[in-house]
PDB file of N, CA and C in Angstrom:
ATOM      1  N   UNK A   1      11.707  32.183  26.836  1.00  0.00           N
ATOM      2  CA  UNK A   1      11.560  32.116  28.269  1.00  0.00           C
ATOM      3  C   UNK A   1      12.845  31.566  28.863  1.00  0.00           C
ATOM      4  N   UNK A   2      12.739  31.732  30.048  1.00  0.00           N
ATOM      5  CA  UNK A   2      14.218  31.787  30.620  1.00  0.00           C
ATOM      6  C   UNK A   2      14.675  30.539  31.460  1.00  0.00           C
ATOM      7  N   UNK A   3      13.555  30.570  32.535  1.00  0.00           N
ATOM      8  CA  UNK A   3      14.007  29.867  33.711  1.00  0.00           C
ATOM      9  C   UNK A   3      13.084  28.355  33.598  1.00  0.00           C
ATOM     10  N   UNK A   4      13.214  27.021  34.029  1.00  0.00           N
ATOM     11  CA  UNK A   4      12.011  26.032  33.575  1.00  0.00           C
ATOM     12  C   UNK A   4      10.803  26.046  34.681  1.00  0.00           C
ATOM     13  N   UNK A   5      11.249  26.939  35.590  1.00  0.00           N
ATOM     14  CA  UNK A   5      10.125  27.174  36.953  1.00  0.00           C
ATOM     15  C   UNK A   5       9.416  27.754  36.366  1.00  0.00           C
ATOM     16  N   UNK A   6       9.280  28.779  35.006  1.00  0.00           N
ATOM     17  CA  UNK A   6       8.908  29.883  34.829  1.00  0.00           C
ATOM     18  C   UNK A   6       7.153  28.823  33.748  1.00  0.00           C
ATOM     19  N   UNK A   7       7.943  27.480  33.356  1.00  0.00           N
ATOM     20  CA  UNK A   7       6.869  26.975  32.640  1.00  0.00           C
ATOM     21  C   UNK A   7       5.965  26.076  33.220  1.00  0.00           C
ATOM     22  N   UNK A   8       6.618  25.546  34.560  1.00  0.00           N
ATOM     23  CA  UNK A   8       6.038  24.862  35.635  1.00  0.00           C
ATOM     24  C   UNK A   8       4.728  25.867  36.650  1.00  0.00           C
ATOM     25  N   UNK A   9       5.245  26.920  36.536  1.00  0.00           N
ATOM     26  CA  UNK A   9       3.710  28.253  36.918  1.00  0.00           C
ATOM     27  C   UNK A   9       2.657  28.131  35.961  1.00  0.00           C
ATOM     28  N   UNK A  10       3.316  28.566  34.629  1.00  0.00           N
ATOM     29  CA  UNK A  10       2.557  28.824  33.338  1.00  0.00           C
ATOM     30  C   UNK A  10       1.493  27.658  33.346  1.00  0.00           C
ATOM     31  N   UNK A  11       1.852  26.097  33.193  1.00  0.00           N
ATOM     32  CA  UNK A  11       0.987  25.197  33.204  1.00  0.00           C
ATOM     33  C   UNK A  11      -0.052  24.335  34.557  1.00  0.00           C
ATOM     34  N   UNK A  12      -1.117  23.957  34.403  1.00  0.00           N
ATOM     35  CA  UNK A  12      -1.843  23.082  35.571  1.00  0.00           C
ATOM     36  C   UNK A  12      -1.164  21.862  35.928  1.00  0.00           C
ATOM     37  N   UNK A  13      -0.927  22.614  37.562  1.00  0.00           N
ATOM     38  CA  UNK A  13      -0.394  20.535  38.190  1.00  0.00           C
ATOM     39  C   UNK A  13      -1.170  19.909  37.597  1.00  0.00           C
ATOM     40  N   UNK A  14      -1.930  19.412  37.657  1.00  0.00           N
ATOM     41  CA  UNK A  14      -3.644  18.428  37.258  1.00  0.00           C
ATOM     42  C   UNK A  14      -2.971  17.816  36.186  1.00  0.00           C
ATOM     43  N   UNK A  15      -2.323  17.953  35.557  1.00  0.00           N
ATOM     44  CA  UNK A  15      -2.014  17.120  34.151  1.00  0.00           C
ATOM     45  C   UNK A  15      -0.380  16.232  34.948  1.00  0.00           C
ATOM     46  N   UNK A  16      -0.320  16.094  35.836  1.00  0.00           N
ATOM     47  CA  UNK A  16       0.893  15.394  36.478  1.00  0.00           C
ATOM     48  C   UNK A  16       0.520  14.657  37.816  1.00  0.00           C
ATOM     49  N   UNK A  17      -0.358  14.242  37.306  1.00  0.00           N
ATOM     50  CA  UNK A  17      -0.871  14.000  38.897  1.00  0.00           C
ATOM     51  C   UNK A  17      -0.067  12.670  39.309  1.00  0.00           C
ATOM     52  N   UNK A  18       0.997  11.973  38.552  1.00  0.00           N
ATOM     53  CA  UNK A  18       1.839  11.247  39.158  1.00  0.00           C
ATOM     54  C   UNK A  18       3.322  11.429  39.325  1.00  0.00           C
ATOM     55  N   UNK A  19       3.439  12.637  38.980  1.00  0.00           N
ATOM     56  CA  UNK A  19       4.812  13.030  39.260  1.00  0.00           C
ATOM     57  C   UNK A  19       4.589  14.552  39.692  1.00  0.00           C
ATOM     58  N   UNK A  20       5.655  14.536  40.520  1.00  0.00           N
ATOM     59  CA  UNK A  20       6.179  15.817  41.135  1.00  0.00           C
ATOM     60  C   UNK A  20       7.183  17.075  40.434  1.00  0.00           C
ATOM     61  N   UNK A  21       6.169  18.051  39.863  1.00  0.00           N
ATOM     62  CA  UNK A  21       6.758  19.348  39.234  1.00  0.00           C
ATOM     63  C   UNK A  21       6.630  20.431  39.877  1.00  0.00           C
ATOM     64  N   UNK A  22       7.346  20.477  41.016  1.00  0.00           N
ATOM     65  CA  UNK A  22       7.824  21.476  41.817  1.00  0.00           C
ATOM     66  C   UNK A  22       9.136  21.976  41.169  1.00  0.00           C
ATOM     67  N   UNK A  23       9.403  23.426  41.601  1.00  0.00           N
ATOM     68  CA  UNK A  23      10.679  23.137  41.148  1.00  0.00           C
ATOM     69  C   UNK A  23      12.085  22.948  41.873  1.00  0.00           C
ATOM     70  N   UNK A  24      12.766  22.963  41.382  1.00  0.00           N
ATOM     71  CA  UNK A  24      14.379  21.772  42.009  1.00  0.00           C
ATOM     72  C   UNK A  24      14.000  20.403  41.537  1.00  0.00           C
ATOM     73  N   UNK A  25      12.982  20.141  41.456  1.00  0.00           N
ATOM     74  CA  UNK A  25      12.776  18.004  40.757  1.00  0.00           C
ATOM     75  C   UNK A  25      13.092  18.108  39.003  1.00  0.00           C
ATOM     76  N   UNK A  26      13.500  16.968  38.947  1.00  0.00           N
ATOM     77  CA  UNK A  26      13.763  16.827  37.106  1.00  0.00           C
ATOM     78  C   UNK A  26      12.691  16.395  36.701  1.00  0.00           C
ATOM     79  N   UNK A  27      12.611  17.034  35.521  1.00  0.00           N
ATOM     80  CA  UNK A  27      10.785  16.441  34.928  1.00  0.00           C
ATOM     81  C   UNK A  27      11.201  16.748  33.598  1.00  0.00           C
ATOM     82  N   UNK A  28      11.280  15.348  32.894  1.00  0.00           N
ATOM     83  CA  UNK A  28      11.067  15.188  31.416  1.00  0.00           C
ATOM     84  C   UNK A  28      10.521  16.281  30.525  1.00  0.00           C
ATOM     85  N   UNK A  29      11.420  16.312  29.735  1.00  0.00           N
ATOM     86  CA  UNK A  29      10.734  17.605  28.685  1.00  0.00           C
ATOM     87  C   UNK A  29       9.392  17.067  28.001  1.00  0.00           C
ATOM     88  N   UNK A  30       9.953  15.799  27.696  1.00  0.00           N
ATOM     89  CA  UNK A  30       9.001  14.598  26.759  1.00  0.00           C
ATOM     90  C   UNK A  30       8.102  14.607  27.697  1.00  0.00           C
ATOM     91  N   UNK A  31       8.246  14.567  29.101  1.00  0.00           N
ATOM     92  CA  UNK A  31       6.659  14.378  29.352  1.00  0.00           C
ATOM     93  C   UNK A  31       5.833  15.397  29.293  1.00  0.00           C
ATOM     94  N   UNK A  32       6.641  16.635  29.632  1.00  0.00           N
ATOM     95  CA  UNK A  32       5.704  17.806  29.792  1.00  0.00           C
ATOM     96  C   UNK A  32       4.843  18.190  28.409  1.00  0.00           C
ATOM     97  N   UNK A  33       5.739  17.508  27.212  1.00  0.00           N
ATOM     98  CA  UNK A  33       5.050  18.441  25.498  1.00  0.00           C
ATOM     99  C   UNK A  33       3.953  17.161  25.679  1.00  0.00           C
ATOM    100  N   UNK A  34       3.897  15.518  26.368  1.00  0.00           N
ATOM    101  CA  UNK A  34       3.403  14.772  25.677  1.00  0.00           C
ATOM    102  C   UNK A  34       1.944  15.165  26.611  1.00  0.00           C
ATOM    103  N   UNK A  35       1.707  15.223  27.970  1.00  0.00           N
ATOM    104  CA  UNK A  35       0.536  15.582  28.140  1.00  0.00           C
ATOM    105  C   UNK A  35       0.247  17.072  28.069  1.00  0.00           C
ATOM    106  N   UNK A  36       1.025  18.136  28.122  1.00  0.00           N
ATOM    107  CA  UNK A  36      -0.092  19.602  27.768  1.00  0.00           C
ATOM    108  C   UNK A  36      -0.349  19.282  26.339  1.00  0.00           C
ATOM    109  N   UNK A  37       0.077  18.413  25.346  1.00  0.00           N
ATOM    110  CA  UNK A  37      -0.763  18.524  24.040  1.00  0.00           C
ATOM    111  C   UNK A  37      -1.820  17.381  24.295  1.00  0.00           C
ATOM    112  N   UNK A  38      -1.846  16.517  25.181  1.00  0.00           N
ATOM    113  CA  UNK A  38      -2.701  15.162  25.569  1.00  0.00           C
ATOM    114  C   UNK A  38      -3.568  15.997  26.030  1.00  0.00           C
ATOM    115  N   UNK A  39      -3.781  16.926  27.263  1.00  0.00           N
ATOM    116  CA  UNK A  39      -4.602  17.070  28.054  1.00  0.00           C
ATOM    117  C   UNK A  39      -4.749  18.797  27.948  1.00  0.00           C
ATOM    118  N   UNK A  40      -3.770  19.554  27.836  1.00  0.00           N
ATOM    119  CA  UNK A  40      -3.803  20.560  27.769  1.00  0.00           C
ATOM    120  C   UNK A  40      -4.760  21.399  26.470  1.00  0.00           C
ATOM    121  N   UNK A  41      -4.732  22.976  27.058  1.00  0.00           N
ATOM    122  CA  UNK A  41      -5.480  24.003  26.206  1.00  0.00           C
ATOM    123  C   UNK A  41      -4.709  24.538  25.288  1.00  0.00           C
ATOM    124  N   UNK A  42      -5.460  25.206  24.046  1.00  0.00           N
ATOM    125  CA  UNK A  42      -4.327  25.666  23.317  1.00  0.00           C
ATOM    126  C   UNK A  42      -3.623  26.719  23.889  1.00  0.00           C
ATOM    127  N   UNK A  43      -4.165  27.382  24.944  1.00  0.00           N
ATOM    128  CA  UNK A  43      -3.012  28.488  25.652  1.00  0.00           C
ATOM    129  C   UNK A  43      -1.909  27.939  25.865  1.00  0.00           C
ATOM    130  N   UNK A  44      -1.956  26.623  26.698  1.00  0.00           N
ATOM    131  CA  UNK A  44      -1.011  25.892  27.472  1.00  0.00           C
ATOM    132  C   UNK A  44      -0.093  25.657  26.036  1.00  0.00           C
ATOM    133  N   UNK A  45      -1.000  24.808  25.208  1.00  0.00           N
ATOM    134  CA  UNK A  45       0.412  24.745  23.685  1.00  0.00           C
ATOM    135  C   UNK A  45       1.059  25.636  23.609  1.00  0.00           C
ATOM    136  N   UNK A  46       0.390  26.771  23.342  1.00  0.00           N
ATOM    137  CA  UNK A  46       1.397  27.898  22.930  1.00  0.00           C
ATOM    138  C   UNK A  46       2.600  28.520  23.378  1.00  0.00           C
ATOM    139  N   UNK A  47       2.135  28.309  25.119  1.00  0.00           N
ATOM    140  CA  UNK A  47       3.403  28.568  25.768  1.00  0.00           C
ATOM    141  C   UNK A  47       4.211  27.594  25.942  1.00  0.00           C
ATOM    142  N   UNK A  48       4.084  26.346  25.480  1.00  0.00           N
ATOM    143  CA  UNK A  48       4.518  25.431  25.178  1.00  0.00           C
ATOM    144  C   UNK A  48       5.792  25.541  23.784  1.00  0.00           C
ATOM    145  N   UNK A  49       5.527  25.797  22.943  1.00  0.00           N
ATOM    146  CA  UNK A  49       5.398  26.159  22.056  1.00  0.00           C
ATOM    147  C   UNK A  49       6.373  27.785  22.323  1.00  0.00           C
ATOM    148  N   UNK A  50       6.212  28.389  22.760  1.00  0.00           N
ATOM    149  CA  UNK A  50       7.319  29.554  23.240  1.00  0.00           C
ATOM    150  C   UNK A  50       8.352  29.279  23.802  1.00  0.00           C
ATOM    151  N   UNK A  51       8.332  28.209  24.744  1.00  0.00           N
ATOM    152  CA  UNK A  51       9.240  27.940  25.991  1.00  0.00           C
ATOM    153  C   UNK A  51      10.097  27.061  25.035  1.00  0.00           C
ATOM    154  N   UNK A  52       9.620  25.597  24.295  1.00  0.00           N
ATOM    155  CA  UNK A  52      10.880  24.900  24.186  1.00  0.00           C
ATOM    156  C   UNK A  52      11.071  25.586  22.077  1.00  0.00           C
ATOM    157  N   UNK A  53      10.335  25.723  21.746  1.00  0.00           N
ATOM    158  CA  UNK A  53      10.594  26.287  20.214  1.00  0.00           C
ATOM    159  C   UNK A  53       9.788  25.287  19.448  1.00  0.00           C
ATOM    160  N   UNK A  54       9.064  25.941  18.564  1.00  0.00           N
ATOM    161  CA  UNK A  54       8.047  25.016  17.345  1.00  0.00           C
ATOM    162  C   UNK A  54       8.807  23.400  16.760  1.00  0.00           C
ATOM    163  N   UNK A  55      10.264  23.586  16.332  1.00  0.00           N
ATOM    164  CA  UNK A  55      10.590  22.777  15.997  1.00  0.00           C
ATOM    165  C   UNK A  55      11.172  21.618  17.353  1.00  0.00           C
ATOM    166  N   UNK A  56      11.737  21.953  18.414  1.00  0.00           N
ATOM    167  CA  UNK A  56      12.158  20.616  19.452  1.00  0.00           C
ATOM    168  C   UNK A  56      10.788  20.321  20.233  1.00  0.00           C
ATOM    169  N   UNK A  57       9.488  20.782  20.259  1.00  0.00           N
ATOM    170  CA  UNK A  57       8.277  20.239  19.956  1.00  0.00           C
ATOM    171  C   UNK A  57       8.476  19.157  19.043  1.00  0.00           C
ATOM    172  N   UNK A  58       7.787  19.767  17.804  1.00  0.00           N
ATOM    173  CA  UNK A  58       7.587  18.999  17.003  1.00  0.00           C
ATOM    174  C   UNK A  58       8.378  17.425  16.811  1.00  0.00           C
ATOM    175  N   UNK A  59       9.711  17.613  17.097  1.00  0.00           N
ATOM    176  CA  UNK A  59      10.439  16.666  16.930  1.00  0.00           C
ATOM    177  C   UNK A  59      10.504  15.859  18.064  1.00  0.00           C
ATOM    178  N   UNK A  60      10.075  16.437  19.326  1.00  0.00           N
ATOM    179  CA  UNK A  60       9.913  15.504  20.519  1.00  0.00           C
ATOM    180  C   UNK A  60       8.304  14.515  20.348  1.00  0.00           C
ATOM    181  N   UNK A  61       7.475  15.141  19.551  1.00  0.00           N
ATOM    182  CA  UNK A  61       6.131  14.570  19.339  1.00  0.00           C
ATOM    183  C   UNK A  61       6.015  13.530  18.030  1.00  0.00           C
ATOM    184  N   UNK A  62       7.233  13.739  16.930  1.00  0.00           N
ATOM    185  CA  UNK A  62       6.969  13.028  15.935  1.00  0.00           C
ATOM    186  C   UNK A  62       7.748  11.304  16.673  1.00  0.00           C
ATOM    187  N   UNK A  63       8.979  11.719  17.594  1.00  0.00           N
ATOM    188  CA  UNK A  63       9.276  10.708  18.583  1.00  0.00           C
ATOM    189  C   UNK A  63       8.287  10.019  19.850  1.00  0.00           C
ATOM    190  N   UNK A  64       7.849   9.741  20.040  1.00  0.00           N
ATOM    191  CA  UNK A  64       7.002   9.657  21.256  1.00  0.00           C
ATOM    192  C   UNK A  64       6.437   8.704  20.732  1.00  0.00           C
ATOM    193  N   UNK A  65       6.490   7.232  21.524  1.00  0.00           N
ATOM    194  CA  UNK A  65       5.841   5.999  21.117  1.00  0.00           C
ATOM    195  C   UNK A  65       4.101   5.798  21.267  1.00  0.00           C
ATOM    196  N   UNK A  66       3.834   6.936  21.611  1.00  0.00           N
ATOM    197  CA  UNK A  66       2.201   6.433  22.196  1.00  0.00           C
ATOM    198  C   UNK A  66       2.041   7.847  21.974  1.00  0.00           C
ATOM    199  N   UNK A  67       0.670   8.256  21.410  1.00  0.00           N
ATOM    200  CA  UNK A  67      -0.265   9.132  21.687  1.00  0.00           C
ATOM    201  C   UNK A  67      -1.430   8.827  21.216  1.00  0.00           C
ATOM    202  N   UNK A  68      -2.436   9.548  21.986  1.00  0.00           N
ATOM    203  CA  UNK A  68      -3.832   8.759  21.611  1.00  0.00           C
ATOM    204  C   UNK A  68      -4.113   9.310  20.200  1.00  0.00           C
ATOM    205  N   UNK A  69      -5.070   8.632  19.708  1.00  0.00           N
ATOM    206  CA  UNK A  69      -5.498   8.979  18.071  1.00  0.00           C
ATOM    207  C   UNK A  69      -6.240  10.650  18.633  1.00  0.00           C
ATOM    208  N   UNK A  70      -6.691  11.089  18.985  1.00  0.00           N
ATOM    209  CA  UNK A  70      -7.437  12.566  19.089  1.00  0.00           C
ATOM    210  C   UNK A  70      -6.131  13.610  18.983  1.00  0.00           C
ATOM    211  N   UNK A  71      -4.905  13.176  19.895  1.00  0.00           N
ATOM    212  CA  UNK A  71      -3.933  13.722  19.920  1.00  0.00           C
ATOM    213  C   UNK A  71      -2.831  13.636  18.633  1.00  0.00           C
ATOM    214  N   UNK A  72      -2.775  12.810  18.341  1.00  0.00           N
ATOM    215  CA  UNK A  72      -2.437  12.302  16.795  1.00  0.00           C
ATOM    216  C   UNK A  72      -3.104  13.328  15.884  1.00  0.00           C
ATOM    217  N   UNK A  73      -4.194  13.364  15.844  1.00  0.00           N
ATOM    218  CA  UNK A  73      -4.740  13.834  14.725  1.00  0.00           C
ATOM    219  C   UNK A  73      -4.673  15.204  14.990  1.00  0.00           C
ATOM    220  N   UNK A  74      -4.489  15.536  16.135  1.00  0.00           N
ATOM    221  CA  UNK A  74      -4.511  17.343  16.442  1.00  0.00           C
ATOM    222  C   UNK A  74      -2.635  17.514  15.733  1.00  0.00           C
ATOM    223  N   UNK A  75      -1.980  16.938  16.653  1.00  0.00           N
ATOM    224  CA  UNK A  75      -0.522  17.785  16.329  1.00  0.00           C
ATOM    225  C   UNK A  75      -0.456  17.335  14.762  1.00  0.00           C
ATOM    226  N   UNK A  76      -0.687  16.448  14.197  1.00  0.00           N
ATOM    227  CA  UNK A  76      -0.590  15.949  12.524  1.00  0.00           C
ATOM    228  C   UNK A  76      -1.147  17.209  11.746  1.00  0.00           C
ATOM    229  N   UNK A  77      -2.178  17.844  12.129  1.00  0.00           N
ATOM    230  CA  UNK A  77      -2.724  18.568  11.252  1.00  0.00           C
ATOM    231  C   UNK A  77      -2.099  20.070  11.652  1.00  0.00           C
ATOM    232  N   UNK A  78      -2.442  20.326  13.064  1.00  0.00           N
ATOM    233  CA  UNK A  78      -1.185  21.532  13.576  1.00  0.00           C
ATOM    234  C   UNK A  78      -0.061  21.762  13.121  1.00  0.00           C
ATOM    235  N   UNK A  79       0.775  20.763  12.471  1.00  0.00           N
ATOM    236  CA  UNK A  79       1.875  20.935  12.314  1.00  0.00           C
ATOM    237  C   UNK A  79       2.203  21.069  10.994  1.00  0.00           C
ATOM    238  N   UNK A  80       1.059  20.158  10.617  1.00  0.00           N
ATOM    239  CA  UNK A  80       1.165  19.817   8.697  1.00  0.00           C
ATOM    240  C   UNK A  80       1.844  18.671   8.248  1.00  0.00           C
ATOM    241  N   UNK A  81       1.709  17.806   9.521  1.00  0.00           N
ATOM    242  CA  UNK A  81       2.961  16.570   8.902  1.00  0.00           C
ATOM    243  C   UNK A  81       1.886  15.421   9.307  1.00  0.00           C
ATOM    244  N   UNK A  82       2.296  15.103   7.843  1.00  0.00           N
ATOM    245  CA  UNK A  82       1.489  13.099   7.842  1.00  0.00           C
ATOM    246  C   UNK A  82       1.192  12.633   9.088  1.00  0.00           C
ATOM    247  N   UNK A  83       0.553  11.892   9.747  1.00  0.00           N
ATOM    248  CA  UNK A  83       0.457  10.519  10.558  1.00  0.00           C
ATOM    249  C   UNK A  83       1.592  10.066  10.440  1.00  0.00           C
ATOM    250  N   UNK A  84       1.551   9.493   9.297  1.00  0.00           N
ATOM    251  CA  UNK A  84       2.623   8.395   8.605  1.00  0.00           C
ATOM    252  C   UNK A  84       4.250   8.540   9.345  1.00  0.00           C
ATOM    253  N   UNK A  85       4.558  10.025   9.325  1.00  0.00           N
ATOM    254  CA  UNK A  85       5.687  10.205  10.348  1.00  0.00           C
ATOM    255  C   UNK A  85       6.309   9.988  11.644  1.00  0.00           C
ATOM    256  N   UNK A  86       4.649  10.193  12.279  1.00  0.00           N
ATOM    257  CA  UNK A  86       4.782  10.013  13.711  1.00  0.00           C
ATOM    258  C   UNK A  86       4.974   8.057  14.180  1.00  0.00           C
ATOM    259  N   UNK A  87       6.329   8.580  14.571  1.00  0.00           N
ATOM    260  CA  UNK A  87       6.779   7.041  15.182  1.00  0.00           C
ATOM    261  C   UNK A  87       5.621   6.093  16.119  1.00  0.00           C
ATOM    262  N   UNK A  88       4.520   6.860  16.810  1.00  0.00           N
ATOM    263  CA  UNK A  88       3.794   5.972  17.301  1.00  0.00           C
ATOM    264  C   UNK A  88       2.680   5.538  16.268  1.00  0.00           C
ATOM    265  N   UNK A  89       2.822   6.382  15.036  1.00  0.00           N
ATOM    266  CA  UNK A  89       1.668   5.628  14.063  1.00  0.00           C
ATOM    267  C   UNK A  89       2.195   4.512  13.363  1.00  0.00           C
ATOM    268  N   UNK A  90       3.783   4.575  13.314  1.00  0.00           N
ATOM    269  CA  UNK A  90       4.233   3.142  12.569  1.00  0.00           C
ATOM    270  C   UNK A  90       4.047   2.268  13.961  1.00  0.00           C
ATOM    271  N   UNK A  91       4.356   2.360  14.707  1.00  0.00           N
ATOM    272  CA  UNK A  91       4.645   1.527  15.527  1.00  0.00           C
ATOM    273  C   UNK A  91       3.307   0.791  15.697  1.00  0.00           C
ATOM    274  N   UNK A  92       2.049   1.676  15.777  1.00  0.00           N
ATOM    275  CA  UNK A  92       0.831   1.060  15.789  1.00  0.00           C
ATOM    276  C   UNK A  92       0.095   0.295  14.740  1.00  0.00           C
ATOM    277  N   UNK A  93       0.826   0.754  13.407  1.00  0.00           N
ATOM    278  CA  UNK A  93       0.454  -0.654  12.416  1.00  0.00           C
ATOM    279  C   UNK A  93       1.066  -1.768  12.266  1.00  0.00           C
ATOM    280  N   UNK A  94       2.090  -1.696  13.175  1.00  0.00           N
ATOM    281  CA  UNK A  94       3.457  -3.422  13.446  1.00  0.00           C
ATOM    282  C   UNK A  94       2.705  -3.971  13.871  1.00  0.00           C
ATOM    283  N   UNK A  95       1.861  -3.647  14.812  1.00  0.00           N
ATOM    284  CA  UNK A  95       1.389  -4.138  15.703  1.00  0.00           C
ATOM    285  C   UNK A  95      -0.370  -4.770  15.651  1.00  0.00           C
ATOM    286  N   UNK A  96      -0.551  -6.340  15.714  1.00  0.00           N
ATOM    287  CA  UNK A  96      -1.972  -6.901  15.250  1.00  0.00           C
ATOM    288  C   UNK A  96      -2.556  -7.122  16.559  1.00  0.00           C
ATOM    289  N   UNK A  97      -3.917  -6.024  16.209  1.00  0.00           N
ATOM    290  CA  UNK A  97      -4.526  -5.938  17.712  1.00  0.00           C
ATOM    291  C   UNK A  97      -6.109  -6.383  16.764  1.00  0.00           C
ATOM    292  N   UNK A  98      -6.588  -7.472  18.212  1.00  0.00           N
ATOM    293  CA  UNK A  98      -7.800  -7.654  17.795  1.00  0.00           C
ATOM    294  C   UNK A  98      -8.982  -7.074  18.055  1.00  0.00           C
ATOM    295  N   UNK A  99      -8.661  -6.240  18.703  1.00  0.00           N
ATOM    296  CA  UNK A  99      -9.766  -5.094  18.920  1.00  0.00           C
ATOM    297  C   UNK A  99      -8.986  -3.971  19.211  1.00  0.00           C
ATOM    298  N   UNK A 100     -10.355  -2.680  18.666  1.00  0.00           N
ATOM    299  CA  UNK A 100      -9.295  -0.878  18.319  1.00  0.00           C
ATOM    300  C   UNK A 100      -9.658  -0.734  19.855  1.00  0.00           C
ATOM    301  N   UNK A 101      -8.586  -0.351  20.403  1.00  0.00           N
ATOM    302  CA  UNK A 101      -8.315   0.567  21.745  1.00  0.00           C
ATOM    303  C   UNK A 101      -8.809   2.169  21.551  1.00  0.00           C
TER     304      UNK A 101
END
């Protein structure tokens, strides 16, 4: 795909409801892969997934300090790569919480 307006059509405002993705505004790549795989359908992945390429996905998601465990466990198995990789799963066993969020 060509143009980034072209992926800003493709996907639902509704998953940005605090930032502005019109186009001419700058909008994080990182944010866009981190909620259409948070909130989004697998259509939305896919063109996801077309637009920036399987691998600068993947590598923007194994980076990403936070994702919820449902989301964790979807791209981990989607992808074929450990938990163990994803930087927000180390980051979440550094960390002594006394109750699971």
């Amino acid at each position: 795909m060509d143009d980034k307006a072209n992926i800003r059509d493709l996907i639902k405002q509704k998953y940005f409801w605090d930032v502005d993705i019109t186009p001419g505004k700058t909008v994080s790549k990182r944010l866009i892969i981190e909620r259409i795989f948070s909130y989004g359908t697998l259509y939305e992945i896919n063109i996801l997934l077309r637009y920036y390429g399987e691998e600068e996905v993947k590598k923007t998601l194994l980076n990403l300090n936070y994702l919820n465990k449902k989301t964790l466990n979807f791209a981990s198995k989607y992808f074929g790569i450990s938990k163990k990789e994803f930087k927000c799963y180390t980051r979440k066993q550094l960390m002594n919480l006394y109750w699971d969020v």
